[in-house]
Each structure stands twice: as C-alpha cells, then as structure tokens.
PDB file of N, CA and C in Angstrom:
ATOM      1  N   UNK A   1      -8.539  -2.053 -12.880  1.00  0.00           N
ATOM      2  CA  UNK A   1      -8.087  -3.213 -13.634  1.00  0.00           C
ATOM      3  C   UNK A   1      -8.174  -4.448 -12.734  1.00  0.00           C
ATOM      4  N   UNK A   2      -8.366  -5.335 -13.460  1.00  0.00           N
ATOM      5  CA  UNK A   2      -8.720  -7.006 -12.690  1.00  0.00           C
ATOM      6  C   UNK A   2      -7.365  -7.264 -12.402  1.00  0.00           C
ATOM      7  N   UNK A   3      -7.059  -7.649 -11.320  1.00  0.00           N
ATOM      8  CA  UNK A   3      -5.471  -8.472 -11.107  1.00  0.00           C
ATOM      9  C   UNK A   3      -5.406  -9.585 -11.887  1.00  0.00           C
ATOM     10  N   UNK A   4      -3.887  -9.755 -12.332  1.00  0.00           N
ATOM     11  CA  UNK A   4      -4.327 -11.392 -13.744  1.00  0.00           C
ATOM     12  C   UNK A   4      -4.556 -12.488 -13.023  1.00  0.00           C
ATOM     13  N   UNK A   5      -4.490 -12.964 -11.714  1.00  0.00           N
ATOM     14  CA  UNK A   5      -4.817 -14.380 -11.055  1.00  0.00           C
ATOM     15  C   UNK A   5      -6.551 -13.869 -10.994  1.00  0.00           C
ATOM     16  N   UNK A   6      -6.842 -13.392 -10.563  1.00  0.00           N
ATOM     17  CA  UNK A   6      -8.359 -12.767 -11.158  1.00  0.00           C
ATOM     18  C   UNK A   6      -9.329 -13.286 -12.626  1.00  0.00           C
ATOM     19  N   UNK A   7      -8.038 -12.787 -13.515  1.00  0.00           N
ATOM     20  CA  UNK A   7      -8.505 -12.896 -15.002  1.00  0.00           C
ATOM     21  C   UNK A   7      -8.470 -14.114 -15.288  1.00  0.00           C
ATOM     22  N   UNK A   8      -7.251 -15.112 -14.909  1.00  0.00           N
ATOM     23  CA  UNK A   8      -6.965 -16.242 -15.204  1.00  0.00           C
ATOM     24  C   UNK A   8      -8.084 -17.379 -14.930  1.00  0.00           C
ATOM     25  N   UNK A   9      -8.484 -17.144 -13.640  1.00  0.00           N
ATOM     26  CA  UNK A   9      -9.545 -17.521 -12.808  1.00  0.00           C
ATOM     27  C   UNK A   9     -10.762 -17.921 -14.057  1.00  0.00           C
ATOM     28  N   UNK A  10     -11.316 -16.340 -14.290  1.00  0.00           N
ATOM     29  CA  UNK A  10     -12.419 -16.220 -15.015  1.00  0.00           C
ATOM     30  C   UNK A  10     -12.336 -16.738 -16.339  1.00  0.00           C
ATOM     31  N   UNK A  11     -10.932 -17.128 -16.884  1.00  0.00           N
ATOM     32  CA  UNK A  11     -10.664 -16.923 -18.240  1.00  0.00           C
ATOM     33  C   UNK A  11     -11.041 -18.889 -17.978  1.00  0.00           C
ATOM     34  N   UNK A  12     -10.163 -19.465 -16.832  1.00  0.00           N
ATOM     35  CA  UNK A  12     -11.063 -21.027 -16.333  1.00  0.00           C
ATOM     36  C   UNK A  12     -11.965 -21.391 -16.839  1.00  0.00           C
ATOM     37  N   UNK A  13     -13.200 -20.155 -15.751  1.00  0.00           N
ATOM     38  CA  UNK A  13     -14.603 -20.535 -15.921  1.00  0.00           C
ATOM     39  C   UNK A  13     -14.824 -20.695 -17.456  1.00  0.00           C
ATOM     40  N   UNK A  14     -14.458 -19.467 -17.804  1.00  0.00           N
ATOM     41  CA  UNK A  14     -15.384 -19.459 -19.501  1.00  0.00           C
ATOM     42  C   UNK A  14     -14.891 -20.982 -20.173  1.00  0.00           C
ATOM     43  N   UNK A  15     -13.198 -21.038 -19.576  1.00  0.00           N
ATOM     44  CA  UNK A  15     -12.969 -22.549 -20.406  1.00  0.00           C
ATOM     45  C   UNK A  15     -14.255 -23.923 -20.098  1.00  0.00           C
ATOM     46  N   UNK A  16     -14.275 -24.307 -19.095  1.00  0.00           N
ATOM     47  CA  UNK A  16     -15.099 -24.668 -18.747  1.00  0.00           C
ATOM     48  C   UNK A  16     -16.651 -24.890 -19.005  1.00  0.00           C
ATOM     49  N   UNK A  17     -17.145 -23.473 -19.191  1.00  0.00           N
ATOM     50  CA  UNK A  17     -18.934 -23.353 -19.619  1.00  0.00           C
ATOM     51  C   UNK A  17     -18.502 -23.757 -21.457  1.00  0.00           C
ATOM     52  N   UNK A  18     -17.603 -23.499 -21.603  1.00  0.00           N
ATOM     53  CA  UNK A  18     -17.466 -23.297 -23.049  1.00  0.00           C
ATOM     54  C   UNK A  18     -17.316 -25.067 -23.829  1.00  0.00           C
ATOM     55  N   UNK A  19     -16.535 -25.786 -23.000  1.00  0.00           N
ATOM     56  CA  UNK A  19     -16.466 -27.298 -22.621  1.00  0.00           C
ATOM     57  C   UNK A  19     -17.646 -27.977 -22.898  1.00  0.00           C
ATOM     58  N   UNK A  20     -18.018 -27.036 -21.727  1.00  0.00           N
ATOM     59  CA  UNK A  20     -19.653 -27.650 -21.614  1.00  0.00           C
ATOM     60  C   UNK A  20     -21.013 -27.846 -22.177  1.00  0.00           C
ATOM     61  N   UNK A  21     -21.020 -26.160 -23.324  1.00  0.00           N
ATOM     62  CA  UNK A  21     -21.877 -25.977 -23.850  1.00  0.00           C
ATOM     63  C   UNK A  21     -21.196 -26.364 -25.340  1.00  0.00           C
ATOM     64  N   UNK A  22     -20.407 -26.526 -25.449  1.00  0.00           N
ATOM     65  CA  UNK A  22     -19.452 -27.015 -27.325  1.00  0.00           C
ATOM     66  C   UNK A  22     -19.717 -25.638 -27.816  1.00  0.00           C
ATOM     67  N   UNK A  23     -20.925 -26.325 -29.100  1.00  0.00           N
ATOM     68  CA  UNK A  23     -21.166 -25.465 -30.210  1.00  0.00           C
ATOM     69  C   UNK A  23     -22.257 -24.681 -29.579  1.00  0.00           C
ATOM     70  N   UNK A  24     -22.861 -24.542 -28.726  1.00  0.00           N
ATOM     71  CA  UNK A  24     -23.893 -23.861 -28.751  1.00  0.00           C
ATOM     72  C   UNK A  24     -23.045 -22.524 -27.730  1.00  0.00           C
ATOM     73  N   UNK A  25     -21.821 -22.599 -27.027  1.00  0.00           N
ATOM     74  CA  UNK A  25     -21.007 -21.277 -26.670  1.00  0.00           C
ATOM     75  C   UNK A  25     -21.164 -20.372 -27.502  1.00  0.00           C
ATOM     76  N   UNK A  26     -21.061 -20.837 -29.113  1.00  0.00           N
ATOM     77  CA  UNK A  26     -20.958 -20.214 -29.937  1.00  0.00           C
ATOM     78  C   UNK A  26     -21.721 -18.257 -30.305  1.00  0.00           C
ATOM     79  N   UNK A  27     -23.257 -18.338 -29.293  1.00  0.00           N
ATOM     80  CA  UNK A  27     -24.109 -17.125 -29.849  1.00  0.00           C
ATOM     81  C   UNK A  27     -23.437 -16.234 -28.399  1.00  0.00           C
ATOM     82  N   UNK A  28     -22.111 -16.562 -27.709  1.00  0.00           N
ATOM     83  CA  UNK A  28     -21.711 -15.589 -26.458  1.00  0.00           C
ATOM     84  C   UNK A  28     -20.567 -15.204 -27.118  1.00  0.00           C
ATOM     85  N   UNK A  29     -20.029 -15.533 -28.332  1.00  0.00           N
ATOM     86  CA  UNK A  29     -18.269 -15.491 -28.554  1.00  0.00           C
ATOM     87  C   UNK A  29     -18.834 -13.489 -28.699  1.00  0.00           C
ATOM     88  N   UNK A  30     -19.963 -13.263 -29.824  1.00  0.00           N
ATOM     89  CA  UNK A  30     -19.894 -11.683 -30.410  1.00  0.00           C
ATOM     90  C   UNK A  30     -19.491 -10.945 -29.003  1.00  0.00           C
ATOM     91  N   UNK A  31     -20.371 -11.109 -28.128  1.00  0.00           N
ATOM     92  CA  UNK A  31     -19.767 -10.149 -26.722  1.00  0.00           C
ATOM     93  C   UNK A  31     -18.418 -10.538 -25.897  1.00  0.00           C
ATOM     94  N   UNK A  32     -17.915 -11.978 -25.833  1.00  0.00           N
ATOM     95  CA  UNK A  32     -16.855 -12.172 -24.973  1.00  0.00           C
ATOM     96  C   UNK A  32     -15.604 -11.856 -26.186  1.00  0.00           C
ATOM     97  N   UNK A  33     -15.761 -12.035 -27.366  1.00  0.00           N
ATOM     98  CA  UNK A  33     -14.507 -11.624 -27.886  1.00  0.00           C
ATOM     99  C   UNK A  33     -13.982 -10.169 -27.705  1.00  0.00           C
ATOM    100  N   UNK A  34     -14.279  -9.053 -27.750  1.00  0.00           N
ATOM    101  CA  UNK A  34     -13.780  -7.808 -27.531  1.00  0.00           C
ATOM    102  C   UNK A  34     -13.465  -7.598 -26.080  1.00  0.00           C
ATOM    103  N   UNK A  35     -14.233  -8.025 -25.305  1.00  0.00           N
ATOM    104  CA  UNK A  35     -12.932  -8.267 -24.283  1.00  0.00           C
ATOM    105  C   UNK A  35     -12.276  -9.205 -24.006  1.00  0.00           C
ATOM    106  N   UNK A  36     -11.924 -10.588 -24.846  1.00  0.00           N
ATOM    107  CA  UNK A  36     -10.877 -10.951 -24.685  1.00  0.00           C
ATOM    108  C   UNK A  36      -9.820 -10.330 -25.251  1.00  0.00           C
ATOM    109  N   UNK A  37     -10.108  -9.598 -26.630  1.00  0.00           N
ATOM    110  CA  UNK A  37      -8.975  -8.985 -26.838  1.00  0.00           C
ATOM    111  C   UNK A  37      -8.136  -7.680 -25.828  1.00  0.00           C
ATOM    112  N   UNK A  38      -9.284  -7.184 -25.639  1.00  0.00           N
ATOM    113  CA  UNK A  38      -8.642  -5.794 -24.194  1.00  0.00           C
ATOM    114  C   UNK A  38      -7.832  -6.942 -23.692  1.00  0.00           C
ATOM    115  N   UNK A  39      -8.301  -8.343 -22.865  1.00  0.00           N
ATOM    116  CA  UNK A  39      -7.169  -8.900 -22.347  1.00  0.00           C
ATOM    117  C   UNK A  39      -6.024  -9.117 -22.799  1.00  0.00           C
ATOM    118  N   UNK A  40      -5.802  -9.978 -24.189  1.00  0.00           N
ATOM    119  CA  UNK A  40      -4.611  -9.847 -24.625  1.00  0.00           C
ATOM    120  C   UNK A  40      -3.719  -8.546 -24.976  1.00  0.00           C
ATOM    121  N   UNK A  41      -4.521  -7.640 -24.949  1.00  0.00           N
ATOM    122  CA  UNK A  41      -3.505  -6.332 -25.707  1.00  0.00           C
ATOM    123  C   UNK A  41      -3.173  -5.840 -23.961  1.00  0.00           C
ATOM    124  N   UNK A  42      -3.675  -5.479 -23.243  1.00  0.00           N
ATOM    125  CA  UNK A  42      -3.385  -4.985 -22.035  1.00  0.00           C
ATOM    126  C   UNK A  42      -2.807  -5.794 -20.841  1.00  0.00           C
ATOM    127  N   UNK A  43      -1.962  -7.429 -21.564  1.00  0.00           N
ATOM    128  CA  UNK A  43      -1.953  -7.965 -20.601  1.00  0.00           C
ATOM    129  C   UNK A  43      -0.394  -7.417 -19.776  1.00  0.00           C
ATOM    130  N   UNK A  44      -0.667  -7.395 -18.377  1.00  0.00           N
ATOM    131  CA  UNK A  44       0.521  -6.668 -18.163  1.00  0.00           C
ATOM    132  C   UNK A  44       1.319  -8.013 -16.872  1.00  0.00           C
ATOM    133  N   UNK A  45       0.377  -9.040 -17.031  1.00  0.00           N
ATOM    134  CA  UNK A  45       1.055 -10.397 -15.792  1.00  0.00           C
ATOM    135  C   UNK A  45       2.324 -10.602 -16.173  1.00  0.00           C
ATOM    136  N   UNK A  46       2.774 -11.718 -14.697  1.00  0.00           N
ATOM    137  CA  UNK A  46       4.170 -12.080 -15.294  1.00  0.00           C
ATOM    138  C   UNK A  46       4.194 -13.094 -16.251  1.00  0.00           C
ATOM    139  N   UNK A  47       4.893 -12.789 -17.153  1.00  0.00           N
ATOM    140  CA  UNK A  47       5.174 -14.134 -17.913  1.00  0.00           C
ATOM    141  C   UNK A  47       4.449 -14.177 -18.847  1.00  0.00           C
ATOM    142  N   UNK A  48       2.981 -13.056 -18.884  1.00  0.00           N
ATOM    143  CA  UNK A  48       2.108 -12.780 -19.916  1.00  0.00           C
ATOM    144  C   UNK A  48       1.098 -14.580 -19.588  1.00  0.00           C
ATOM    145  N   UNK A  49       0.898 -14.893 -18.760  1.00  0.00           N
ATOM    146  CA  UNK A  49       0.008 -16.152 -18.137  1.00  0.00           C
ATOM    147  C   UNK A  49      -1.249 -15.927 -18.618  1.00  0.00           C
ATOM    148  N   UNK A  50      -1.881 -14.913 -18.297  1.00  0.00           N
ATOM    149  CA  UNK A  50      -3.530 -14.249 -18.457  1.00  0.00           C
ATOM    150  C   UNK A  50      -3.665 -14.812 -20.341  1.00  0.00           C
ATOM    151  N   UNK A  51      -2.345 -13.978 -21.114  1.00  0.00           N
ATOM    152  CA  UNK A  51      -2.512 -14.188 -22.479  1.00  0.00           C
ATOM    153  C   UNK A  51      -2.603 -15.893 -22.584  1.00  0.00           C
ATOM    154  N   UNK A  52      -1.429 -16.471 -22.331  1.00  0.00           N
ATOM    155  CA  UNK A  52      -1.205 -17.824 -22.416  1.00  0.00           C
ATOM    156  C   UNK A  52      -2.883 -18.962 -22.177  1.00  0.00           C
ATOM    157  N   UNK A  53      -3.121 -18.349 -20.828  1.00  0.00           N
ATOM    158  CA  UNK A  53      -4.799 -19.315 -20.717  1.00  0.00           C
ATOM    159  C   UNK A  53      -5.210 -18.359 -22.004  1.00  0.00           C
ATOM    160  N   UNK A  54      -5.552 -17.178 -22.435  1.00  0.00           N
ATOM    161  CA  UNK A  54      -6.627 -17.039 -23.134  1.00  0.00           C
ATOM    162  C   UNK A  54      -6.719 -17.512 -24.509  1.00  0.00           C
ATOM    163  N   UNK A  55      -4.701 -18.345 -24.721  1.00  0.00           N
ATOM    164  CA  UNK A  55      -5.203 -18.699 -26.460  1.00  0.00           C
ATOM    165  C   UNK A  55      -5.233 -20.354 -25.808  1.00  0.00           C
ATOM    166  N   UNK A  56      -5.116 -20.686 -24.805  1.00  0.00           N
ATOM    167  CA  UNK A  56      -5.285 -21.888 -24.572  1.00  0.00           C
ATOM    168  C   UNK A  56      -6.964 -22.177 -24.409  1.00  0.00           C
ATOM    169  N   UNK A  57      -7.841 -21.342 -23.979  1.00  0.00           N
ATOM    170  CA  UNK A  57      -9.209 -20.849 -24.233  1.00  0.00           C
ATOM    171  C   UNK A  57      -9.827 -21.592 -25.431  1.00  0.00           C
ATOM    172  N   UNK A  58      -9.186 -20.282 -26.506  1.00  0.00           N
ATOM    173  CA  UNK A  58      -9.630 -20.307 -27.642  1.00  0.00           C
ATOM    174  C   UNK A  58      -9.045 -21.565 -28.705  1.00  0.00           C
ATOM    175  N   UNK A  59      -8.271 -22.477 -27.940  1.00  0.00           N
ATOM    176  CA  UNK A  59      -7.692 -23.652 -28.814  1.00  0.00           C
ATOM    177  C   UNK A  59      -8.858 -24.679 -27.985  1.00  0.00           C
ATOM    178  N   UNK A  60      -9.130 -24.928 -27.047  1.00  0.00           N
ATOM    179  CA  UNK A  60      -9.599 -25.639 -26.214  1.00  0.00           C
ATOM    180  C   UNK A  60     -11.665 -25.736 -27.245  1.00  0.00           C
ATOM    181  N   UNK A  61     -11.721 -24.482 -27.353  1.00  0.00           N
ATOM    182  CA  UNK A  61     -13.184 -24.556 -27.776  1.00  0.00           C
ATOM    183  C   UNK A  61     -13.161 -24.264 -29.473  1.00  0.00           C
ATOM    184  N   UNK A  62     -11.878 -24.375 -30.133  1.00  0.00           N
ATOM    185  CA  UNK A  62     -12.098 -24.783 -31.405  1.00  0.00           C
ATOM    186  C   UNK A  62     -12.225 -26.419 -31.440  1.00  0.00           C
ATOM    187  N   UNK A  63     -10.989 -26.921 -30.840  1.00  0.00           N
ATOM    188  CA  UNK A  63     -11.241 -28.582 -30.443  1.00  0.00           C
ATOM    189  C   UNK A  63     -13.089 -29.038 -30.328  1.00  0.00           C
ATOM    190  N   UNK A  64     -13.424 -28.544 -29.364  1.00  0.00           N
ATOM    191  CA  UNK A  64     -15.095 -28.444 -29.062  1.00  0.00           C
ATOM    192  C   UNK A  64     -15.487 -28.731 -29.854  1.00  0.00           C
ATOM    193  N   UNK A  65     -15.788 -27.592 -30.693  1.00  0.00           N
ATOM    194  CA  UNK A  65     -16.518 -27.503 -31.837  1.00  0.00           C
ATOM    195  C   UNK A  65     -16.134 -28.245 -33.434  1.00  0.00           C
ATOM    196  N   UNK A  66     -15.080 -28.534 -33.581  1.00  0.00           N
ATOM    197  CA  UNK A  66     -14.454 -29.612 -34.718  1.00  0.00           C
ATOM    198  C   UNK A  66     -15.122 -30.662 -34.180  1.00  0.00           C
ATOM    199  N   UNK A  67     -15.603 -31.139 -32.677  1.00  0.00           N
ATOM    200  CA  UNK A  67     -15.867 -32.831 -32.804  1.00  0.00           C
ATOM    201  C   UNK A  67     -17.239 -32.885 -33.083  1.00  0.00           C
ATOM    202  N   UNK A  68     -17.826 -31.483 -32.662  1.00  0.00           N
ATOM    203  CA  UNK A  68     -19.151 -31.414 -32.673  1.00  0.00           C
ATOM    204  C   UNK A  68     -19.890 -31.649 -34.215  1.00  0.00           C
ATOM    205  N   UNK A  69     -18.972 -30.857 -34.971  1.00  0.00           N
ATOM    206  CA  UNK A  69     -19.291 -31.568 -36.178  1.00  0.00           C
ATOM    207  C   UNK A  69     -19.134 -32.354 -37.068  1.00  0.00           C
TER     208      UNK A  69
END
C-alpha cells in the first residue's frame, strides 16, 4: 500500500495535469477513476486527508471543464 503523504502527493500531480489539460483530461478519467475509488474506500490516513484532496480533485476539474464550455 502507498503511504497517504505518497497518495496525496500524486493525487497533486493529477490536480495539476488535470488544470492543465481542462477538457481534454477528460479521455484519462475511464482508467484513473477506479482507482480513485480504491482510494477513497481504502482510505486509512489521519483525518481521512488522501479522501479530502481526492474530492477536492474532482471539484477542482469539474470547475475546469464548466469554463471550458
């Protein structure tokens, strides 16, 4: 298992490329969603943080994509 300052890290990056690329993130969500969910269901950090970035993630690149269109 990934340590969650690990996950959090990565869960960054994707915020980030995802920023970057808007709407066109869009043809990576089919493979990164099933494991974001393993993340949320297995998150075992303190405070549940790992979960917290990952719906902050997924609010961050709906924003994206609403301006895009």
């Amino acid at each position: 298992m990934i340590s969650p300052s690990l996950q959090v890290t990565i869960i960054l990056v994707l915020e980030q490329v995802a920023l970057a690329l808007g709407s066109e993130f869009k043809i990576y969500l089919a493979q990164l969603i099933p494991q974001i969910l393993k993340v949320l269901v297995h998150d075992g950090s303190k405070e549940r943080i790992v979960t917290a970035n990952v719906r902050f993630l997924i609010f961050a690149y709906h924003c994206v994509v609403e301006l895009d269109q």
